[in-house]
N, C-alpha and C. Protein backbone atom coordinates (compact mmCIF):
# COMPACT_ATOMS: atom_id res chain seq x y z
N UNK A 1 95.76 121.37 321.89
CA UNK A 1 96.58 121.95 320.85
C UNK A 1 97.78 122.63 321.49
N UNK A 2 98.68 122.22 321.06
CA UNK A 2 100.24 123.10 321.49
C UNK A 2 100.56 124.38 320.73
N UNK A 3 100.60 125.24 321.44
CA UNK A 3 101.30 126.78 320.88
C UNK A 3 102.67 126.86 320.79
N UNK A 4 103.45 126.89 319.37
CA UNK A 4 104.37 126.91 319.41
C UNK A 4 104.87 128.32 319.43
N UNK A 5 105.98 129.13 320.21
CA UNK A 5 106.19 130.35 319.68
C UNK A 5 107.27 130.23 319.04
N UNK A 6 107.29 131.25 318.37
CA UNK A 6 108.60 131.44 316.87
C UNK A 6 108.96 132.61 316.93
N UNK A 7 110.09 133.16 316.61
CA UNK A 7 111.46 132.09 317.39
C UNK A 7 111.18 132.16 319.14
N UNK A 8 112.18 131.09 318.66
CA UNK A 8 111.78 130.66 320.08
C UNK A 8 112.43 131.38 321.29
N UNK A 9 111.86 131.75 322.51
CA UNK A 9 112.41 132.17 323.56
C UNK A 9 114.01 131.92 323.94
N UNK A 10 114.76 133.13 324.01
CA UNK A 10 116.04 132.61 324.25
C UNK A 10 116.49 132.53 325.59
N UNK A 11 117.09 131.53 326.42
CA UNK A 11 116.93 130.88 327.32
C UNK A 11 119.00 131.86 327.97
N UNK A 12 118.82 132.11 328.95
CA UNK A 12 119.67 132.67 329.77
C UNK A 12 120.48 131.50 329.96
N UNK A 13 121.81 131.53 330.78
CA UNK A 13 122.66 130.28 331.55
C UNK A 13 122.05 129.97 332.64
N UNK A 14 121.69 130.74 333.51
CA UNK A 14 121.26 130.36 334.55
C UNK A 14 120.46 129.32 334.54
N UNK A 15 119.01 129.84 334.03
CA UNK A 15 117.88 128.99 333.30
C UNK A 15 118.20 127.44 332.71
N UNK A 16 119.17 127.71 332.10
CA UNK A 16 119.50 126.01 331.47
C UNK A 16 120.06 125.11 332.56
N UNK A 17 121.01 125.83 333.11
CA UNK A 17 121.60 124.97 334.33
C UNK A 17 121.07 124.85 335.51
N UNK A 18 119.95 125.25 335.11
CA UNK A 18 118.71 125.14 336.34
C UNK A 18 118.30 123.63 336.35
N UNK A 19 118.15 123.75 335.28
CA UNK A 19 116.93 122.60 334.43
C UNK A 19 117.65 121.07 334.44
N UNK A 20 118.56 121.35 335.03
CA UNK A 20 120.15 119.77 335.35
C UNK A 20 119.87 119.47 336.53
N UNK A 21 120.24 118.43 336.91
CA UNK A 21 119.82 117.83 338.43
C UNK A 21 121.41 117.68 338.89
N UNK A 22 122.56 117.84 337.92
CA UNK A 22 123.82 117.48 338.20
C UNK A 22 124.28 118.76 338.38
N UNK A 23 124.87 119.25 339.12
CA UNK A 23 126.25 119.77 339.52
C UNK A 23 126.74 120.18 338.06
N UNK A 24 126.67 121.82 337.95
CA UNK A 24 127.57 122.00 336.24
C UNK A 24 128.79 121.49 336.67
N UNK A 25 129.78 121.74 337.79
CA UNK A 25 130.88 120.98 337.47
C UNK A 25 131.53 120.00 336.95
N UNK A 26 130.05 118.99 336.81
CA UNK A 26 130.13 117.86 336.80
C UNK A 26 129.97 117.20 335.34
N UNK A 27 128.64 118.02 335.28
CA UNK A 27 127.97 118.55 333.57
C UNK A 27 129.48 118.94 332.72
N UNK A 28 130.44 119.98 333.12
CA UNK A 28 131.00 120.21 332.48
C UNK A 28 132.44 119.56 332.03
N UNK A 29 132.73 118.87 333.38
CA UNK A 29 133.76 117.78 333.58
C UNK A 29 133.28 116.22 332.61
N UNK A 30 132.03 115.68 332.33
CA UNK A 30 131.53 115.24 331.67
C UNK A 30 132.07 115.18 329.77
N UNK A 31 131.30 116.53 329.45
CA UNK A 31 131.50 116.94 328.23
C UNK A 31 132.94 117.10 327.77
N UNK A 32 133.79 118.02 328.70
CA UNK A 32 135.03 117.79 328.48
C UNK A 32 135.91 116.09 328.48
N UNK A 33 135.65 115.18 329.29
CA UNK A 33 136.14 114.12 328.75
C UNK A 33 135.37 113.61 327.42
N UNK A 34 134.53 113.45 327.32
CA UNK A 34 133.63 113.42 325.93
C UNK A 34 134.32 113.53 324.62
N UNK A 35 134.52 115.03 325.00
CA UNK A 35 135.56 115.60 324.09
C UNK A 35 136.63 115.23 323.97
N UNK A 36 137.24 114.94 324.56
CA UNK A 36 138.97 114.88 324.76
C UNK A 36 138.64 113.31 323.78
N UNK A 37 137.71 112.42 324.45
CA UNK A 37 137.78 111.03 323.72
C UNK A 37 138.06 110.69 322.72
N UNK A 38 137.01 111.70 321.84
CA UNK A 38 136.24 111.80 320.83
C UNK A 38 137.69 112.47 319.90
N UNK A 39 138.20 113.41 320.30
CA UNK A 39 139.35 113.98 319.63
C UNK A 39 140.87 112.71 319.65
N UNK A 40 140.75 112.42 320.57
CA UNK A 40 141.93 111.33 320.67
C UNK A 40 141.61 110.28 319.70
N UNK A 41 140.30 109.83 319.47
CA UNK A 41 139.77 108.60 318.92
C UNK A 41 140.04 109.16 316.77
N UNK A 42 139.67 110.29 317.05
CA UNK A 42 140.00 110.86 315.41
C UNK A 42 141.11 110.87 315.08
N UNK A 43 142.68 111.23 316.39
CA UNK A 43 143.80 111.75 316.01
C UNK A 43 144.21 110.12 315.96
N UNK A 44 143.70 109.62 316.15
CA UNK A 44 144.19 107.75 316.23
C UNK A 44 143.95 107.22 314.86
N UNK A 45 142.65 107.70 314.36
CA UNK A 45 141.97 107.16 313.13
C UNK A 45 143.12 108.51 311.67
N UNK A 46 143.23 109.63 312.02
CA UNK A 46 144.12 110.08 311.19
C UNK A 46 145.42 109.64 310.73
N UNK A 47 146.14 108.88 312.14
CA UNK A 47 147.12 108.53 312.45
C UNK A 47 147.31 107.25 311.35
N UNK A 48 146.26 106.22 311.60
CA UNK A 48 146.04 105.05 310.84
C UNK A 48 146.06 105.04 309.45
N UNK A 49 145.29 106.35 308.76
CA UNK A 49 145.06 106.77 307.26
C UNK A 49 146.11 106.95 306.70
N UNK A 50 147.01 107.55 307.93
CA UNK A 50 148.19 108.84 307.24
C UNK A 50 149.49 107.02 306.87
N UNK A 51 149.33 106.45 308.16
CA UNK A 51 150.17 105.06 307.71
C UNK A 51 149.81 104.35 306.28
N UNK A 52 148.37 104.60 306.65
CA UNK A 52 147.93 102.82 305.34
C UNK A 52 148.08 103.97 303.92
N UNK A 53 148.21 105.40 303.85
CA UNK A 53 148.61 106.08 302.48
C UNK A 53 149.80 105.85 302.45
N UNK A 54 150.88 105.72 302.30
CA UNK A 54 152.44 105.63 303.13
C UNK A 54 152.60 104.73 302.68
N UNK A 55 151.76 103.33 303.46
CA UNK A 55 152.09 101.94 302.89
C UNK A 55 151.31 101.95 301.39
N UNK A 56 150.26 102.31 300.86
CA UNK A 56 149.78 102.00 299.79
C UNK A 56 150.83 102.60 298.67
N UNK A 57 151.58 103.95 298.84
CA UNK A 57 152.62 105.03 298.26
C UNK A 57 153.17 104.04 297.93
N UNK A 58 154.25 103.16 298.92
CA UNK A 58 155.25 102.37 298.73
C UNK A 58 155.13 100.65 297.97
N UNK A 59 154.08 100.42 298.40
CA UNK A 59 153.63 99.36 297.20
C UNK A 59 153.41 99.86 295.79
N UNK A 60 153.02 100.67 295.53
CA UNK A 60 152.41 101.16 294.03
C UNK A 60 153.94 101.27 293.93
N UNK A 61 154.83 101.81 294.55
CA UNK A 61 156.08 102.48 294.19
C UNK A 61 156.90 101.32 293.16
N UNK A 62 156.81 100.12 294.91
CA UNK A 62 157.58 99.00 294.69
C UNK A 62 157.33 98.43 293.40
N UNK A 63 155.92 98.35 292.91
CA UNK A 63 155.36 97.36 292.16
C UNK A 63 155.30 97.72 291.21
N UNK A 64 155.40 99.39 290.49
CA UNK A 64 156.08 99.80 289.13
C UNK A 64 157.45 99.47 289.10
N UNK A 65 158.28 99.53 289.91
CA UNK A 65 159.74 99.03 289.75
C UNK A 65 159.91 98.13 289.51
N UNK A 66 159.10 96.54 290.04
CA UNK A 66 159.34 95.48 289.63
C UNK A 66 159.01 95.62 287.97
N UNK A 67 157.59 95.91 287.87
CA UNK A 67 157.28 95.87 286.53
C UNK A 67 157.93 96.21 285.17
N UNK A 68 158.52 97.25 286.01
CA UNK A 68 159.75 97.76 284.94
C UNK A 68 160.82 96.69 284.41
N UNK A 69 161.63 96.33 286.02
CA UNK A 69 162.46 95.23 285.76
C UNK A 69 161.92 93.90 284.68
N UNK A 70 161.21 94.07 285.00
CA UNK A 70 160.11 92.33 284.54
C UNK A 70 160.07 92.85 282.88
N UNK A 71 159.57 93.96 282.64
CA UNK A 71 159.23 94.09 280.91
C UNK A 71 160.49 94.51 280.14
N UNK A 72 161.75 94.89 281.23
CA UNK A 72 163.11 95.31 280.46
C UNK A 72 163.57 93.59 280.57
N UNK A 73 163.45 92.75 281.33
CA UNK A 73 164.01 91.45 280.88
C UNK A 73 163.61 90.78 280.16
N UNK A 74 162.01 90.91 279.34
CA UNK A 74 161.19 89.93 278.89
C UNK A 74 161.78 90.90 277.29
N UNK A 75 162.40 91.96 277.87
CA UNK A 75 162.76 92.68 275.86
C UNK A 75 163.50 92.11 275.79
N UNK A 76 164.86 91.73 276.89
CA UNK A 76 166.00 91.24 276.96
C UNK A 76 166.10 89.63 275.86
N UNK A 77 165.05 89.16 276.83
CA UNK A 77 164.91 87.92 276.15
C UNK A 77 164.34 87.70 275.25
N UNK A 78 163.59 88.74 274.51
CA UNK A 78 163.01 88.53 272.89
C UNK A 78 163.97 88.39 272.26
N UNK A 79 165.21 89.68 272.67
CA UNK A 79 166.08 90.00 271.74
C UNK A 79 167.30 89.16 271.70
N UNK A 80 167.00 88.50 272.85
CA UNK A 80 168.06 87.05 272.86
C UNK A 80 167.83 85.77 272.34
N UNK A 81 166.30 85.71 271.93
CA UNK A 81 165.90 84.48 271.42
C UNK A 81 165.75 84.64 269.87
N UNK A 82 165.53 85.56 269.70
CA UNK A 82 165.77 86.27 267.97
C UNK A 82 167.28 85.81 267.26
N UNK A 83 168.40 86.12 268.18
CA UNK A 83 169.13 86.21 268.05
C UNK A 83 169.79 84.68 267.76
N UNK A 84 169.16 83.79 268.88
CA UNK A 84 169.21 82.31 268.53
C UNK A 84 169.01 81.39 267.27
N UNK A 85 168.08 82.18 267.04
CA UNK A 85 166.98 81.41 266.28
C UNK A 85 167.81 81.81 264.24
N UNK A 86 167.72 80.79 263.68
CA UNK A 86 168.61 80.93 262.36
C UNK A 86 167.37 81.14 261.45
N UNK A 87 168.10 82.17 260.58
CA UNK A 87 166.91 82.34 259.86
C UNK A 87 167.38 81.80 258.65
């Protein structure tokens, strides 16, 4: 049977960096590129979002403008074919 104690023993620095077979320098040189990766790899993926909103902005933009154009010519031409047409 295992004895768990609660809470649990709080463990000093020393103690932890005991318990490593590596060099903290190394441990810590480690984690810090880790980090740095891990942050570069997000500011890359923000970078990407912040573009494809930008491009999505400017399509929606573009593509009410056409639409506009498109339903002011199709009045154009009701009101030109009305106009043809003898009653």
């Amino acid at each position: 049977m295992v004895m768990v104690v609660w809470p649990p023993k709080e463990r000093t620095m020393p103690e932890d960096i005991a318990r490593y077979k590596s060099p903290p320098h190394k441990v810590i040189e480690f984690l810090k590129k880790g980090r740095d990766q891990l942050r570069e790899k997000y500011r890359l993926l923000r970078e990407k979002h912040r573009v494809a909103e930008n491009q999505i902005r400017a399509v929606t933009k573009s593509r009410e403008a056409w639409r506009t154009r498109a339903e002011a010519a199709e009045a154009k031409l009701k009101e030109l074919e009305k106009k043809r047409q003898p009653n």
